[in-house]
C-alpha atoms as a PDB file:
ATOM      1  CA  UNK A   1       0.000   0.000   0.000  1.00  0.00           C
ATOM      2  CA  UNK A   2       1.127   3.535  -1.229  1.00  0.00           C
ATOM      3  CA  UNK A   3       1.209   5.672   1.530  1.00  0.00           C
ATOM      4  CA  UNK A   4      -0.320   8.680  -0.199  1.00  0.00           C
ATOM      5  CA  UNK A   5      -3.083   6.149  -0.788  1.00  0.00           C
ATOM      6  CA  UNK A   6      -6.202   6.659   1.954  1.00  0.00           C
ATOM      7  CA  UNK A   7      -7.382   3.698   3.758  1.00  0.00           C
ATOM      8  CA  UNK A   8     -10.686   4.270   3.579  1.00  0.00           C
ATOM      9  CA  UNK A   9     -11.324   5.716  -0.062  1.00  0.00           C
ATOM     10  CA  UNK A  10     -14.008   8.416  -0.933  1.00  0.00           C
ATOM     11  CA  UNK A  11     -16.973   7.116  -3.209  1.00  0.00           C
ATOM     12  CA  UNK A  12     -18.001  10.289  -4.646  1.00  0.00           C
ATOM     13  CA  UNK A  13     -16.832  13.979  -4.718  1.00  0.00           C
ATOM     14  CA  UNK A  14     -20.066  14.457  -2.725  1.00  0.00           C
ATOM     15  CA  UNK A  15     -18.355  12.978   0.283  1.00  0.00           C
ATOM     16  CA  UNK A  16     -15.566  14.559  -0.066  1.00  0.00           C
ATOM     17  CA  UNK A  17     -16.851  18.122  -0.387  1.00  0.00           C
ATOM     18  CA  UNK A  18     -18.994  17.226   3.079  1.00  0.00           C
ATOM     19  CA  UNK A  19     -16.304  16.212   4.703  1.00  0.00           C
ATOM     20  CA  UNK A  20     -14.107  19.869   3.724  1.00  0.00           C
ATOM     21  CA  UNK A  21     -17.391  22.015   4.163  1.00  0.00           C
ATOM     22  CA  UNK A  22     -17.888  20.232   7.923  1.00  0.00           C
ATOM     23  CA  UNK A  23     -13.769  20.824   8.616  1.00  0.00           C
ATOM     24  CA  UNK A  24     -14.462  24.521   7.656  1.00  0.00           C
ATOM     25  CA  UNK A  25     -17.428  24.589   9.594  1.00  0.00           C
ATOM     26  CA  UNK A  26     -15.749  23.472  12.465  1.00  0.00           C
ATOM     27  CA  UNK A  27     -12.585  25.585  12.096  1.00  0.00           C
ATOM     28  CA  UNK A  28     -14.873  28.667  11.684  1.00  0.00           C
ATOM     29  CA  UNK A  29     -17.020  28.013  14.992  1.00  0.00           C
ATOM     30  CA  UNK A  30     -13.438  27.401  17.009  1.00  0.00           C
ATOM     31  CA  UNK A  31     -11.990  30.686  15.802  1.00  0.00           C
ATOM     32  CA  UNK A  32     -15.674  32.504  17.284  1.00  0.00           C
ATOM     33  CA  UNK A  33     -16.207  30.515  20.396  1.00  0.00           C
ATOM     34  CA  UNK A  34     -12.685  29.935  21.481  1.00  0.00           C
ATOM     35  CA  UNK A  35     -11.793  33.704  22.772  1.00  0.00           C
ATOM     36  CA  UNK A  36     -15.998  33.732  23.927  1.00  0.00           C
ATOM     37  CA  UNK A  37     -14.676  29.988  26.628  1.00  0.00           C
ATOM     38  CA  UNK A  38     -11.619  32.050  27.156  1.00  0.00           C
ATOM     39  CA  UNK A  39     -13.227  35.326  28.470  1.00  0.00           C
ATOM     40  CA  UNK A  40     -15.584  33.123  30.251  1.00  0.00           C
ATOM     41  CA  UNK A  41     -12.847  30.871  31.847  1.00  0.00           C
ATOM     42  CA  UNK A  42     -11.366  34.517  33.034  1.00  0.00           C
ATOM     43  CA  UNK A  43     -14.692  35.854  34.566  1.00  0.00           C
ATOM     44  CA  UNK A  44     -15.520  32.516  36.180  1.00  0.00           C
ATOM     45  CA  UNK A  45     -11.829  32.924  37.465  1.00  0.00           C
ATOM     46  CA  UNK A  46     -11.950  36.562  38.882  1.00  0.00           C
ATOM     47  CA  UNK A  47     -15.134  35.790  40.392  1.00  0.00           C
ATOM     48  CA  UNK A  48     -14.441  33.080  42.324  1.00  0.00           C
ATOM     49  CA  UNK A  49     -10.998  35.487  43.417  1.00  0.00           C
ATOM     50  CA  UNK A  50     -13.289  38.618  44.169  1.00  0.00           C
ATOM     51  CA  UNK A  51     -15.472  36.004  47.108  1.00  0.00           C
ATOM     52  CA  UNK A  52     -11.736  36.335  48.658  1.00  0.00           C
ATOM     53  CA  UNK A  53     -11.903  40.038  49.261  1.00  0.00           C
ATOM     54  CA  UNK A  54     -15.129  41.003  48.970  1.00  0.00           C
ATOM     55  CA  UNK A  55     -18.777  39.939  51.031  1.00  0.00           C
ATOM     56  CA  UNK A  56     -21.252  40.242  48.511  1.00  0.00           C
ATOM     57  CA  UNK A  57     -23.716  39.204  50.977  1.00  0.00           C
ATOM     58  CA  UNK A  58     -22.994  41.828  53.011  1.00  0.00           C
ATOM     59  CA  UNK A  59     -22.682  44.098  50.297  1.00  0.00           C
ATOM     60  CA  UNK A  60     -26.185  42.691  49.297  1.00  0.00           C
ATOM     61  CA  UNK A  61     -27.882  43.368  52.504  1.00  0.00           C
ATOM     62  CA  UNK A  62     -26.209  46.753  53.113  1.00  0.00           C
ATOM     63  CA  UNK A  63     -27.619  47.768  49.876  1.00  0.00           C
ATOM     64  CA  UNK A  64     -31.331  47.072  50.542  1.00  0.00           C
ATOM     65  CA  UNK A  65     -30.460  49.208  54.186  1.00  0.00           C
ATOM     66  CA  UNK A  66     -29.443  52.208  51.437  1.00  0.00           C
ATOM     67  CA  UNK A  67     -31.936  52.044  49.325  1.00  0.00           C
ATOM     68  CA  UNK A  68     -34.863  51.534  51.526  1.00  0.00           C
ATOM     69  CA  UNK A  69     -33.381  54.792  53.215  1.00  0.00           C
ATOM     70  CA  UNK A  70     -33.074  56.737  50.402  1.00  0.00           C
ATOM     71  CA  UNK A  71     -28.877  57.148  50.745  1.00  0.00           C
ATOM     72  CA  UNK A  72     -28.081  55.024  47.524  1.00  0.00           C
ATOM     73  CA  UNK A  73     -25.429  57.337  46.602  1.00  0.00           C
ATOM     74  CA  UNK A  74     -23.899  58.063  49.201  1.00  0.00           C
ATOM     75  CA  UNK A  75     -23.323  54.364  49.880  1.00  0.00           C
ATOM     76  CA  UNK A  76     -21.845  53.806  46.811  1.00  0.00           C
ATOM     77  CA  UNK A  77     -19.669  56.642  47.148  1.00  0.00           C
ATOM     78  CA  UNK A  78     -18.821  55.247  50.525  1.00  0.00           C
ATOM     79  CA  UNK A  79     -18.261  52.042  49.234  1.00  0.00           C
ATOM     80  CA  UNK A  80     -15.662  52.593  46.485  1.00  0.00           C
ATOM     81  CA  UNK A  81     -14.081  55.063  48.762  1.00  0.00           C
ATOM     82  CA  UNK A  82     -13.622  52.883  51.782  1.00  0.00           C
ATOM     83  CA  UNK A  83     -13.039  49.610  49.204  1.00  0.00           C
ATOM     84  CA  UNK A  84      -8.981  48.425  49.068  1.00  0.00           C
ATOM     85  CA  UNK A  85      -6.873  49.474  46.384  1.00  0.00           C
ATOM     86  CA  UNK A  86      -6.623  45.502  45.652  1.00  0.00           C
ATOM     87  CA  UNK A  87     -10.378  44.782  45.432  1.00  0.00           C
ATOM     88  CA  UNK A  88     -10.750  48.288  43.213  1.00  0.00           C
ATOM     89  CA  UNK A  89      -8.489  46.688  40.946  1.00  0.00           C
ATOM     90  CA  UNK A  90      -9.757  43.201  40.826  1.00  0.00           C
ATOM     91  CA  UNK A  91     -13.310  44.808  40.197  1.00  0.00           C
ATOM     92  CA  UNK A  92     -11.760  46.888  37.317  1.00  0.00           C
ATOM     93  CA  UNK A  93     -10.228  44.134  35.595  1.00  0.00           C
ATOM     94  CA  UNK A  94     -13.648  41.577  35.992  1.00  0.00           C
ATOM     95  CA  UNK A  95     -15.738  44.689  34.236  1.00  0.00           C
ATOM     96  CA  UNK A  96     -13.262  44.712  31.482  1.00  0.00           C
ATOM     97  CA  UNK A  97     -13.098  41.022  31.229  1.00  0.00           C
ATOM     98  CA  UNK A  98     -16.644  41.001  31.200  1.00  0.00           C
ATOM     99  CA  UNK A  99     -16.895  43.783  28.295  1.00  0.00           C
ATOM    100  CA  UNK A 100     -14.926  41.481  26.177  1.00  0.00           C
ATOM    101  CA  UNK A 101     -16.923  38.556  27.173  1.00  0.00           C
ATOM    102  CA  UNK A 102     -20.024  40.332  26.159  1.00  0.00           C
ATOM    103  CA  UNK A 103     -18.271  41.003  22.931  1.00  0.00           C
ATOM    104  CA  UNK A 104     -17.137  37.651  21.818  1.00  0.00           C
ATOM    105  CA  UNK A 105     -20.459  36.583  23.007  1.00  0.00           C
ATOM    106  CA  UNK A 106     -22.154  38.677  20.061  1.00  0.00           C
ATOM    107  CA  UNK A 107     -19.536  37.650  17.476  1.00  0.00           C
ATOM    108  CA  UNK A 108     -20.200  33.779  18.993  1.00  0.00           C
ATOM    109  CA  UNK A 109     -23.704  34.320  17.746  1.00  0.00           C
ATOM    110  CA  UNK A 110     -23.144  36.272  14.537  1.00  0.00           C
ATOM    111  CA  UNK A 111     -21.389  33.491  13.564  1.00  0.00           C
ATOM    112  CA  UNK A 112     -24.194  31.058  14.720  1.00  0.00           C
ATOM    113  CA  UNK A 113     -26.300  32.807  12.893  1.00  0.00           C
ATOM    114  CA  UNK A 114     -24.582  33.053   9.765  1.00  0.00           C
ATOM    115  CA  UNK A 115     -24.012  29.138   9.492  1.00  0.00           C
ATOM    116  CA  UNK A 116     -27.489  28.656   9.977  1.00  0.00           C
ATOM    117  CA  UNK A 117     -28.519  31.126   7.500  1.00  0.00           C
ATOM    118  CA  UNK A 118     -25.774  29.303   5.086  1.00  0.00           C
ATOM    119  CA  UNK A 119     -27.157  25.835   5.718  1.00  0.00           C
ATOM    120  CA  UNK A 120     -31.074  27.154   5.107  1.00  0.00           C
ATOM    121  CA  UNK A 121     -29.901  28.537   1.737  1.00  0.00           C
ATOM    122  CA  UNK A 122     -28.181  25.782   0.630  1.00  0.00           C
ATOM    123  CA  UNK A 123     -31.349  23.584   1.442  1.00  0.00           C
ATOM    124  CA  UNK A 124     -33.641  25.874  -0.349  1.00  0.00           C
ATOM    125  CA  UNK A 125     -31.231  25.937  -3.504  1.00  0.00           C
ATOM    126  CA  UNK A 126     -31.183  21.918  -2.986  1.00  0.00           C
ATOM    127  CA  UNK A 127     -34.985  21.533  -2.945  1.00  0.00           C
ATOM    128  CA  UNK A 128     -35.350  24.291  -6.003  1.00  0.00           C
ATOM    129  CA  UNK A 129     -32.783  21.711  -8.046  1.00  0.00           C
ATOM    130  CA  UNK A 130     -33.987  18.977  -7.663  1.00  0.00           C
ATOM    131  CA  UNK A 131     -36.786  17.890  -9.573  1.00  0.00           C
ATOM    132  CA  UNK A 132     -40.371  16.243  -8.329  1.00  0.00           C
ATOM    133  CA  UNK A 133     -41.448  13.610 -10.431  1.00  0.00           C
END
């Protein structure tokens, strides 16, 4: 056996244009959802960090104290002020991460979108083709 021969060989140029089209397709979604998993891997991350340094239950119930007495602003004004440089920063850089989540998520489903809109059309061109008897 030839090794430029394939073991198992291709019976039609159908096949073989299936099996392309579904390595594009696949190479395509990777290169949209892969930086969407890794902005989502980050958050997940940061999150679970920011529990370290910060009570959100606390934070939680001290907000529903503010706002049911009417001094929402000044206890977020109070809160950033009084907040470590640390969490400030962690905070910052979860907001961003998120923003670029948010992002990736919208090209994730443009491209979603797009293959599905691909696939109807090529079904509707099929159908129109191919003739009823």
């Amino acid at each position: 056996m030839s090794p430029n021969h394939s073991p198992t060989p291709i019976s039609s140029p159908r096949t073989l244009k299936q099996r392309i089209m579904r390595r594009i397709y696949l190479i395509f979604m990777v290169r949209n959802l892969a930086p969407l998993a890794f902005d989502s891997l980050i958050v997940v991350l940061l999150a679970v960090i920011a529990t370290f340094f910060v009570s959100f239950g606390d934070v939680w119930v001290n907000l529903g104290t503010a706002k049911s007495g009417g001094g929402l602003s000044q206890f977020s004004l109070t809160a950033v002020s009084d907040t470590e440089l640390e969490t400030k920063f962690l905070l910052l850089v979860l907001g961003v991460v998120g923003f670029l989540a948010v992002r990736d998520l919208k090209r994730a489903v443009r491209a979603v979108r797009t293959l599905k809109e691909g696939k109807s059309q090529i079904t509707n061109h099929k159908s129109q083709t191919i003739p009823k008897s």
